[in-house]
C-alpha atoms as a PDB file:
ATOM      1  CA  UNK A   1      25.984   0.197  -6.490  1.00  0.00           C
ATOM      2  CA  UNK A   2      22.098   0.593  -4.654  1.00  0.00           C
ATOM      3  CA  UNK A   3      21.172   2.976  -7.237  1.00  0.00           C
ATOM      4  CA  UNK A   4      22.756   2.618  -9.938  1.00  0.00           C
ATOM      5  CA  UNK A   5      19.945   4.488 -12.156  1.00  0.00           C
ATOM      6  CA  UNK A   6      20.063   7.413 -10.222  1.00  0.00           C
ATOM      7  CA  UNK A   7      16.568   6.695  -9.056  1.00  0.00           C
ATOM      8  CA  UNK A   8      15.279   8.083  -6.268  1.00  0.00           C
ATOM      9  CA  UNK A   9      13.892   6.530  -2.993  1.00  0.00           C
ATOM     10  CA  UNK A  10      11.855   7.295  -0.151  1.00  0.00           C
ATOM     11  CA  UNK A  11      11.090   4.628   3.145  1.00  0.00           C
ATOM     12  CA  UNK A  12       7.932   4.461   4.178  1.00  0.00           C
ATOM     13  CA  UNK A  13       6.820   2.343   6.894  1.00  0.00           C
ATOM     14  CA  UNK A  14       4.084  -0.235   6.655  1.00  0.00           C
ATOM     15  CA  UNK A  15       2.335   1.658   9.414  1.00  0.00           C
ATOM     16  CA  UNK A  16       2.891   4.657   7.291  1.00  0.00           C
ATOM     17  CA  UNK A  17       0.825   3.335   3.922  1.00  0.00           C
ATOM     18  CA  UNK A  18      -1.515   1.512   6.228  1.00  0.00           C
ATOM     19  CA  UNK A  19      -2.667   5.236   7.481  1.00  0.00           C
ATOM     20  CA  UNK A  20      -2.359   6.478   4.404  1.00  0.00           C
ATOM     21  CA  UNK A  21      -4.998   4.185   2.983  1.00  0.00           C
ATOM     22  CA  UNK A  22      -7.162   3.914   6.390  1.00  0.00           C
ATOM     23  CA  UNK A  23      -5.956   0.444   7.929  1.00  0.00           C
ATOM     24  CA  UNK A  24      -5.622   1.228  12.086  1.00  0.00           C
ATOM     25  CA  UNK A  25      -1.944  -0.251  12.555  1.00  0.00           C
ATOM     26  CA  UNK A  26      -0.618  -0.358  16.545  1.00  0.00           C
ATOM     27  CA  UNK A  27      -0.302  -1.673  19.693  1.00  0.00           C
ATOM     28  CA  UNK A  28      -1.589  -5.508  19.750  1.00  0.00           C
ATOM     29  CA  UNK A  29      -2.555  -5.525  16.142  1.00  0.00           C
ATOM     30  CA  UNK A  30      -0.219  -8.105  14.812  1.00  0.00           C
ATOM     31  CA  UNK A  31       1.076  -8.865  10.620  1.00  0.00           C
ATOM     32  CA  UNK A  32      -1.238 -11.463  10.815  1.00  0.00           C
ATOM     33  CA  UNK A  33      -4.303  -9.577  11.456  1.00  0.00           C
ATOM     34  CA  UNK A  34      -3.482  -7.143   8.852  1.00  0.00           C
ATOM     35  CA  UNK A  35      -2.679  -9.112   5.831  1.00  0.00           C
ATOM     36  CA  UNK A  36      -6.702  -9.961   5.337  1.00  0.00           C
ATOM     37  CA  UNK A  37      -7.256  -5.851   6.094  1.00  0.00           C
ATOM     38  CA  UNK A  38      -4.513  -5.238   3.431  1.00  0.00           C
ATOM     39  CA  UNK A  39      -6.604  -7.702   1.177  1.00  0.00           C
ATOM     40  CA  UNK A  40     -10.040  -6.211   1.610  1.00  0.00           C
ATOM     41  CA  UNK A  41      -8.596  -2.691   1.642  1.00  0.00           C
ATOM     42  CA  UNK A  42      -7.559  -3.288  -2.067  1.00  0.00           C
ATOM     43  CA  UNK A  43     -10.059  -5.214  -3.210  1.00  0.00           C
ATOM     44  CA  UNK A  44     -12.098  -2.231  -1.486  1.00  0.00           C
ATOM     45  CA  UNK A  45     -10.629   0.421  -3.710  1.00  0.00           C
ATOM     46  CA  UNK A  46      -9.878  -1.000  -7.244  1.00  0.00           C
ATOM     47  CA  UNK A  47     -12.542  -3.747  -7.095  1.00  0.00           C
ATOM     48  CA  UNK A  48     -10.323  -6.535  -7.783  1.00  0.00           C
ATOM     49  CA  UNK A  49      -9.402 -10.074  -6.308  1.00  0.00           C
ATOM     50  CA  UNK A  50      -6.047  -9.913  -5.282  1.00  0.00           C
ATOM     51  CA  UNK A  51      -3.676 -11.914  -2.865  1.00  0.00           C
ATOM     52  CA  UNK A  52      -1.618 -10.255   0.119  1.00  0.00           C
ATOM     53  CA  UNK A  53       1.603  -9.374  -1.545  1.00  0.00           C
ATOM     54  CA  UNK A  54      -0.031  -8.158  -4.542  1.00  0.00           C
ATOM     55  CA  UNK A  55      -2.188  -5.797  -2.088  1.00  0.00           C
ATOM     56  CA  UNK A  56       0.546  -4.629  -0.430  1.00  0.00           C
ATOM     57  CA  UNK A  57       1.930  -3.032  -3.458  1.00  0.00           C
ATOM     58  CA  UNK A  58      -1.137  -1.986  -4.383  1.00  0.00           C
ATOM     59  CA  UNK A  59      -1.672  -0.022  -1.480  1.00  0.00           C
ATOM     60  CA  UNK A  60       1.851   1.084  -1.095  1.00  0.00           C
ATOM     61  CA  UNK A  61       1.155   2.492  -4.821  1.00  0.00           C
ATOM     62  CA  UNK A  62      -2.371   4.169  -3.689  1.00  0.00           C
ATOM     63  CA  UNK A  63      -0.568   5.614  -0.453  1.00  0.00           C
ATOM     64  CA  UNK A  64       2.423   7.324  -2.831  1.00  0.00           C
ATOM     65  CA  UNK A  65      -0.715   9.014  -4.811  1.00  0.00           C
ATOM     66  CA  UNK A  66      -2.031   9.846  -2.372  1.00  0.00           C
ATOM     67  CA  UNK A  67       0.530  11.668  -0.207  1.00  0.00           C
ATOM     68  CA  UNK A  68       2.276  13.316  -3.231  1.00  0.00           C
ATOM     69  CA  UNK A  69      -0.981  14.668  -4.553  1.00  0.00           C
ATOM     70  CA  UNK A  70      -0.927  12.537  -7.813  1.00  0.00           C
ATOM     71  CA  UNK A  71      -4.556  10.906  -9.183  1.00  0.00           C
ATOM     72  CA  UNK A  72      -4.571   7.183  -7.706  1.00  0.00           C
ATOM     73  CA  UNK A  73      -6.129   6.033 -10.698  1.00  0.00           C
ATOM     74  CA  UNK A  74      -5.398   2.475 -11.201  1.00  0.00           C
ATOM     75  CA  UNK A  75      -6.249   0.607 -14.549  1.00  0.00           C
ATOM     76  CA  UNK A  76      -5.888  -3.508 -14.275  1.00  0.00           C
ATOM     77  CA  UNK A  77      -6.811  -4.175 -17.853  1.00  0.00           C
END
């Protein structure tokens, strides 16, 4: 069973969160130029050092804030 806990779930595109958090996503901008953007983006926001998966959750976190109204208050400690 997908969802077994009853939990539930959205999609959201990576262009989506990208826009969300202010990374221009479209025509000829490829994965590869975005990962560093992704990077920066976070490190950007929550002053942190951070490599590109980690930033993609990151930002995928700060975009869910931020388009259901909720602080994106982050602590890394």
């Amino acid at each position: 069973m997908l969802n077994h806990y009853k939990l539930n779930m959205e999609l959201c595109t990576s262009s989506h969160w990208r826009a969300l958090v202010g990374i221009k996503t479209g025509r000829g901008i490829t994965r590869a130029m975005l990962k560093p953007k992704d990077i920066a983006k976070a490190e950007e926001m929550y002053s942190i050092k951070c490599g590109d998966d980690e930033a993609d959750a990151i930002l995928i976190g700060a975009a869910y804030a931020k388009e259901n109204g909720a602080a994106a208050e982050i602590n890394f400690e």
